[in-house]
Protein backbone atom coordinates (compact mmCIF):
# COMPACT_ATOMS: atom_id res chain seq x y z
CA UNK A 1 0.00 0.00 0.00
CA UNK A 2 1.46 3.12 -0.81
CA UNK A 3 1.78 5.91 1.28
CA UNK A 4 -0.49 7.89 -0.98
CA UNK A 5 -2.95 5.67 -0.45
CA UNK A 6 -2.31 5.61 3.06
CA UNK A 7 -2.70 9.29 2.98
CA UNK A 8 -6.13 9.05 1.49
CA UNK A 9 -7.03 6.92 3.60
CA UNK A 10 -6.84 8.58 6.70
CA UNK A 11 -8.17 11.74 4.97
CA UNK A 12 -11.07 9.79 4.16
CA UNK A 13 -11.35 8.50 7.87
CA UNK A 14 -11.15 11.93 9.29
CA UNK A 15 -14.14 13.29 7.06
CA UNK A 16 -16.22 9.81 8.56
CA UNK A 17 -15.07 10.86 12.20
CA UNK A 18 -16.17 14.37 11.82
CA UNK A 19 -18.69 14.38 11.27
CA UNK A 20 -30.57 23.23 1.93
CA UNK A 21 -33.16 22.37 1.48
CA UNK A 22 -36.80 24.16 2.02
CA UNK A 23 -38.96 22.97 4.74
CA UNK A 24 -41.78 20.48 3.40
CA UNK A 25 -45.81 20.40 4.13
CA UNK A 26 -46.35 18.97 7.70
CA UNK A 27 -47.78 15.56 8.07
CA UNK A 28 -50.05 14.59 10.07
CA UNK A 29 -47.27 13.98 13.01
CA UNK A 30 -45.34 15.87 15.19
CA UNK A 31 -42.03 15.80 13.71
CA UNK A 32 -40.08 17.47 17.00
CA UNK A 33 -41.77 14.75 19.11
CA UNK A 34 -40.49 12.21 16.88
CA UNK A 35 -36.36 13.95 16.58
CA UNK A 36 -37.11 14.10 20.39
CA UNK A 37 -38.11 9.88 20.77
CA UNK A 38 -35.42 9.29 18.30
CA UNK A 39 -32.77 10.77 20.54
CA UNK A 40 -34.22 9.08 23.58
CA UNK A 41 -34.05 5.94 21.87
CA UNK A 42 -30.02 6.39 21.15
CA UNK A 43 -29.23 7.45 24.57
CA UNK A 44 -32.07 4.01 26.05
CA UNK A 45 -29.40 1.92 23.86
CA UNK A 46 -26.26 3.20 24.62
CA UNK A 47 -27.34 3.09 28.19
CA UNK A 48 -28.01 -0.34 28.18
CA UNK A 49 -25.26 -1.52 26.14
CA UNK A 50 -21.95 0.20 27.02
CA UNK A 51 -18.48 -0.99 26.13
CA UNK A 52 -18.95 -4.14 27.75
CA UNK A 53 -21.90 -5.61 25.25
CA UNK A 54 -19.75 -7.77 22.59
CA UNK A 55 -20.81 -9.13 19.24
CA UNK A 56 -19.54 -10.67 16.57
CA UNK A 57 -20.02 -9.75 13.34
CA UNK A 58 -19.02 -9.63 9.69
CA UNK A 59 -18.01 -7.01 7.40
CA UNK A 60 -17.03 -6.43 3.88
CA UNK A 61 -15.49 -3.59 2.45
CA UNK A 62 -15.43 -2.94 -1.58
CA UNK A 63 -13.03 -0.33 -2.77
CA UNK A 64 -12.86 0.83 -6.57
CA UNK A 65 -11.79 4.25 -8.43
CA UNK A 66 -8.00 4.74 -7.83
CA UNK A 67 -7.96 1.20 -6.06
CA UNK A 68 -9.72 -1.30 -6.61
CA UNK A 69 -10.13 -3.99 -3.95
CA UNK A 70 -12.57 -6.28 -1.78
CA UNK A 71 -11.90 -7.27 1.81
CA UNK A 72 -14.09 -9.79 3.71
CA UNK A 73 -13.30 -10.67 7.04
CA UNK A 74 -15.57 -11.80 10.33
CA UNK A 75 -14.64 -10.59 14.23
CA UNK A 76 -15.39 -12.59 17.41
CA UNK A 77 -14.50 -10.86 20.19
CA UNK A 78 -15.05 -13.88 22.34
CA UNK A 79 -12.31 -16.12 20.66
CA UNK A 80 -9.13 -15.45 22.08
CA UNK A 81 -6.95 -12.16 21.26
CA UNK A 82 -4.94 -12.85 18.61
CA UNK A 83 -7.99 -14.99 17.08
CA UNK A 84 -10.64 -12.62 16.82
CA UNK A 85 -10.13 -11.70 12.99
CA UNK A 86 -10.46 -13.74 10.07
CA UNK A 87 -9.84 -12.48 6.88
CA UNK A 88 -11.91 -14.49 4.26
CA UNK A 89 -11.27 -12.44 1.20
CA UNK A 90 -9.30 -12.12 -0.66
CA UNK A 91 -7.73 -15.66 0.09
CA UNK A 92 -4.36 -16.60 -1.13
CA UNK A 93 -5.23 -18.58 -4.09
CA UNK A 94 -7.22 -15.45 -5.34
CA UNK A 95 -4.61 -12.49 -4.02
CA UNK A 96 -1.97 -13.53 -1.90
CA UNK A 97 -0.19 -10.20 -2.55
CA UNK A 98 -3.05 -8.49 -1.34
CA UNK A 99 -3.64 -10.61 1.45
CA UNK A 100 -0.41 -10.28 2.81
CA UNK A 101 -0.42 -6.97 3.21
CA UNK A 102 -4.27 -6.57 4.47
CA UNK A 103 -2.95 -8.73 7.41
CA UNK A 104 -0.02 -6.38 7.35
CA UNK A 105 -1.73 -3.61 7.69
CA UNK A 106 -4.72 -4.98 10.47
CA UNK A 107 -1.67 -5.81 12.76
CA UNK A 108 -0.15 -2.15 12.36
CA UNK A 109 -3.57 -0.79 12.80
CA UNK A 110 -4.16 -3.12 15.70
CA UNK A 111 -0.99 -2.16 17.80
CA UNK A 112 -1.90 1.39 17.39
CA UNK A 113 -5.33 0.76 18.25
CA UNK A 114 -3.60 -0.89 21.68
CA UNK A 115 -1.38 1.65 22.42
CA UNK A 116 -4.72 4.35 22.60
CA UNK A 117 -6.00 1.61 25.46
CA UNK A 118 -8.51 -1.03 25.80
CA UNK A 119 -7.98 -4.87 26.52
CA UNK A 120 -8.47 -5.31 22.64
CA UNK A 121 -7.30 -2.62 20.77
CA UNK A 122 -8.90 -3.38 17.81
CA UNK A 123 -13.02 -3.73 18.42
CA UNK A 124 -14.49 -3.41 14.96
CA UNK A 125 -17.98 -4.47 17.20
CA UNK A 126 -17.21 -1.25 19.36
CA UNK A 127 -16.82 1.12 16.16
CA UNK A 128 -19.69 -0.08 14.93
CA UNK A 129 -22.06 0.99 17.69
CA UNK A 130 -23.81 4.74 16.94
CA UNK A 131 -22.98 6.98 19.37
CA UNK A 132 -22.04 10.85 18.70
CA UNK A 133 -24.99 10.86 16.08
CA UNK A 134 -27.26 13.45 18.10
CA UNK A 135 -23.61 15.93 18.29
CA UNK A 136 -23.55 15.63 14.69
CA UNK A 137 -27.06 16.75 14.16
CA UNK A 138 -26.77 19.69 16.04
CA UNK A 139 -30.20 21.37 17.95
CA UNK A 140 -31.59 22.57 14.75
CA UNK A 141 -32.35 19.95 12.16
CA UNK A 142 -35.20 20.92 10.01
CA UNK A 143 -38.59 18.80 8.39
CA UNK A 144 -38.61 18.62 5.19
CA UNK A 145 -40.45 15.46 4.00
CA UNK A 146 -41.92 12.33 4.28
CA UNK A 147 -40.48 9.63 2.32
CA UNK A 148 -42.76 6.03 3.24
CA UNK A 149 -41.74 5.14 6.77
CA UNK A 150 -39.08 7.77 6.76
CA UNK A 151 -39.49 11.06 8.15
CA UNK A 152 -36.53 13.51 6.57
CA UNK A 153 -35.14 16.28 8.36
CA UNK A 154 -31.93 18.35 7.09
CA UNK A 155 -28.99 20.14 8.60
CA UNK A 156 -25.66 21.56 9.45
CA UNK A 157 -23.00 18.74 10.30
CA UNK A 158 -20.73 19.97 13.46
CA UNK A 159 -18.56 18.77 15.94
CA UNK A 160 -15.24 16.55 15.34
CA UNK A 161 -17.47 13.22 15.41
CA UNK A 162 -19.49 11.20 13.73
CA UNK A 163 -21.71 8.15 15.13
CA UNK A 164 -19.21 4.95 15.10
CA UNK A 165 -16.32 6.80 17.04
CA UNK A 166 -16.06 5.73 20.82
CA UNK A 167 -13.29 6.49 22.97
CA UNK A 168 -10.93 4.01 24.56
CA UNK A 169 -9.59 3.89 28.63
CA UNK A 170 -6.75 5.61 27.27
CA UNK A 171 -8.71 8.08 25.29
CA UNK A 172 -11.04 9.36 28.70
CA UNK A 173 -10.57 12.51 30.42
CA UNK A 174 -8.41 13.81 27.46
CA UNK A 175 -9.73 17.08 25.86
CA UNK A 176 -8.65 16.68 22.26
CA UNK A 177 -7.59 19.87 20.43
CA UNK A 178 -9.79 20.77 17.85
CA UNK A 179 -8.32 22.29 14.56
CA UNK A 180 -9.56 25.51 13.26
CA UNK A 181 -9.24 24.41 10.01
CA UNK A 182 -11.04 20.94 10.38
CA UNK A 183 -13.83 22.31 12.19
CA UNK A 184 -14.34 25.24 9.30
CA UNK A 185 -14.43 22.23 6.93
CA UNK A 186 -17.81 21.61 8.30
CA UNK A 187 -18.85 25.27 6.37
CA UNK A 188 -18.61 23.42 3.07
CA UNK A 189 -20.67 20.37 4.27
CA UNK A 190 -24.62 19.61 4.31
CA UNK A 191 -26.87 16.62 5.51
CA UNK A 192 -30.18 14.76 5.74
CA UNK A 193 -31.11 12.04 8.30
CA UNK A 194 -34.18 9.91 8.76
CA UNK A 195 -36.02 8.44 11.82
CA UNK A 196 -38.03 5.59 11.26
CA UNK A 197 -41.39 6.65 11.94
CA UNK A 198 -42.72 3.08 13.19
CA UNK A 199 -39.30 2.66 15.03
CA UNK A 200 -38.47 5.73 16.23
CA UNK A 201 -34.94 5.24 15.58
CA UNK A 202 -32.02 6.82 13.21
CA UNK A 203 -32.58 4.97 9.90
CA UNK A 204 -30.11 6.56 8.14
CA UNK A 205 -27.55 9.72 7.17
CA UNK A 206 -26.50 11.60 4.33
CA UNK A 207 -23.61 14.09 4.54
CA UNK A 208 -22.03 16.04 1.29
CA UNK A 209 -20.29 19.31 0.05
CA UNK A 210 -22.15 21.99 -1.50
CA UNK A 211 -18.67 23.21 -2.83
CA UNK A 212 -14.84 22.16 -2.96
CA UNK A 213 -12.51 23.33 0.41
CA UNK A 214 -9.08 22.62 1.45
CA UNK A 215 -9.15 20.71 5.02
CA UNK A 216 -5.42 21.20 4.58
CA UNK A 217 -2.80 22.59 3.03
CA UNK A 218 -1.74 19.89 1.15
CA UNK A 219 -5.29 18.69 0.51
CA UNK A 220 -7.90 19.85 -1.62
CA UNK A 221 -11.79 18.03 -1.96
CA UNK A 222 -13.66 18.60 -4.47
CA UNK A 223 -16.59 16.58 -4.07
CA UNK A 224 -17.50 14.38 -0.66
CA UNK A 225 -20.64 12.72 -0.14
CA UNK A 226 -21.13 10.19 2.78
CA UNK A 227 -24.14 7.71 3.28
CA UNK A 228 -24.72 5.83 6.32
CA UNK A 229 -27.58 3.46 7.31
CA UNK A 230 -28.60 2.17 10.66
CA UNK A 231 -30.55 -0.31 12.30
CA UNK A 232 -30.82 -2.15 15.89
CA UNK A 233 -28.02 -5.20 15.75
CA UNK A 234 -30.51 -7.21 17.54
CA UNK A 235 -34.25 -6.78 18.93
CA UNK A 236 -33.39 -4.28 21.79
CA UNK A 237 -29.49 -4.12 20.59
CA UNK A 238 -27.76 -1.19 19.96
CA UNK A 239 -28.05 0.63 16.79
CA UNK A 240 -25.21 0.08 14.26
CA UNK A 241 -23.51 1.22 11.10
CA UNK A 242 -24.97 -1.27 8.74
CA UNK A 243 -24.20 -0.20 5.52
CA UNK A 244 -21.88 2.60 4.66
CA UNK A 245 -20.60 4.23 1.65
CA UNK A 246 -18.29 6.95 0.77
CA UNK A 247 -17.44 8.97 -2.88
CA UNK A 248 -14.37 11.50 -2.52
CA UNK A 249 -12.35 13.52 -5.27
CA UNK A 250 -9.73 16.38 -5.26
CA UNK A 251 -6.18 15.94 -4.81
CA UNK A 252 -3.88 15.20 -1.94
CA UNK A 253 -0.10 15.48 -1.95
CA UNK A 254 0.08 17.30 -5.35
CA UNK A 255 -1.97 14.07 -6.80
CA UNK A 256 -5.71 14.08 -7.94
CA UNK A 257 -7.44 11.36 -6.02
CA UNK A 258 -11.07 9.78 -7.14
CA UNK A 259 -12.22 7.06 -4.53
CA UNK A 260 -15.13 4.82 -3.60
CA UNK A 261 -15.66 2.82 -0.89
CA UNK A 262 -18.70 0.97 0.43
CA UNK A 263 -18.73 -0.84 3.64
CA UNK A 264 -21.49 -3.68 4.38
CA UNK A 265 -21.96 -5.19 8.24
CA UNK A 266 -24.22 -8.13 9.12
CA UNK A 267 -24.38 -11.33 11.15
CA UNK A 268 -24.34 -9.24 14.07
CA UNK A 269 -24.22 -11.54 17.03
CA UNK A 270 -24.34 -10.82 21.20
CA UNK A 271 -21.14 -12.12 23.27
């Protein structure tokens, strides 16, 4: 992997950790009550699973534009450490380049994962949980339509993250500094969420720019657009990052970039 790619990479991350249009007819609900329950329900969830509810679960991760590459694996956290991840794809009769360094790379990403604190390190269960999504939200979403089940509301995206980020034993009591620069970024950004009107729960999230910025100096986007569905990992779970997708293009390090990622979790399973 080359450290371009690793540079995009992490550009890309930092957009997912961050974290106009006009207001529609009213149904025939109260759409405040209903931001209000969907909030409650978050906080009900998070309450009664903190970082000691486990699952298992499986993801798979399709990458294409610059790169182009597909990565399966499943996590257990109740296997022993070392154990816990399985890469399934690509195998090494159909990349074992590739495969080397995935594995390569998930041990890197794993030690540094450590060193931030937690008996893990890496919990892909634990960044998969939706936490920070009422921050990102803001106290001023708008209406703006119905759409079936789905009651749409729009706003400003603030704050320096998003709803999978959680913070490790390591990471507590720590004020982070926030950079002027990152938190400007936001100025260029716009989103729509939904609440499930039966469920009363975050359905799903759409952040994008409405023009290109520079979140550094070395770094210019010219297009972003982020899409992000939830649901409950199980009846009464937590609600988690099912299915996520991301489209980025600009340049970074005096090279254009155009990339594509989509990200699909399932088989979600209580330890």
């Amino acid at each position: 992997m080359s450290a371009h790619t690793i540079f995009l990479s992490a550009l890309l991350y930092s957009f997912v950790t961050l974290f106009a249009l006009p207001s529609a007819a009213q149904d025939n609900f109260d759409s405040d009550a209903l931001l209000q329950a969907a909030k409650d329900d978050l906080q009900a969830r998070l309450a009664a699973h903190d970082n000691d509810t486990r699952f298992a679960l499986r993801e798979r991760i399709d990458l294409s534009g610059d790169d182009h590459l597909s990565i399966e694996y499943v996590f257990d956290p109740a296997k022993p450490v070392g154990e816990q991840w399985n890469l399934l794809h690509p195998s090494e009769a159909e990349d074992a380049e590739a495969r080397k360094e995935i594995i390569k790379d998930h041990l890197k990403q794993q030690k540094r994962a450590a060193k931030k604190g937690g008996d893990q390190g890496f919990e892909p269960d634990q960044d998969a949980v939706v936490r920070k999504l009422s921050e990102t939200v803001g106290d001023a979403p708008q209406f703006v339509r119905v759409d079936g089940d789905a009651a749409i509301y729009s706003f400003q995206p603030k704050g320096d993250g998003l709803f999978g980020s959680h913070d490790k034993e390591g990471d507590k009591g720590k004020k982070r500094k926030k950079s002027a620069k990152a938190t400007k970024s936001t100025d260029y950004l716009r989103g729509e969420f939904a609440i499930s009107k039966v469920g009363k729960h975050f359905a799903w999230i759409h952040i994008y720019t409405i023009k290109s910025f520079k979140p550094v100096a070395v770094a210019k986007v010219k297009t972003f657009d982020l899409t992000t569905q939830f649901a409950p990992a199980w009846d009464g779970g937590p609600l988690v990052i099912t299915r996520q997708e991301v489209k980025a293009a600009g340049s970074a390090m005096f090279k254009k970039f155009n990339q594509h990622s989509l990200s699909v979790k399932s088989d979600f399973q209580k330890r």
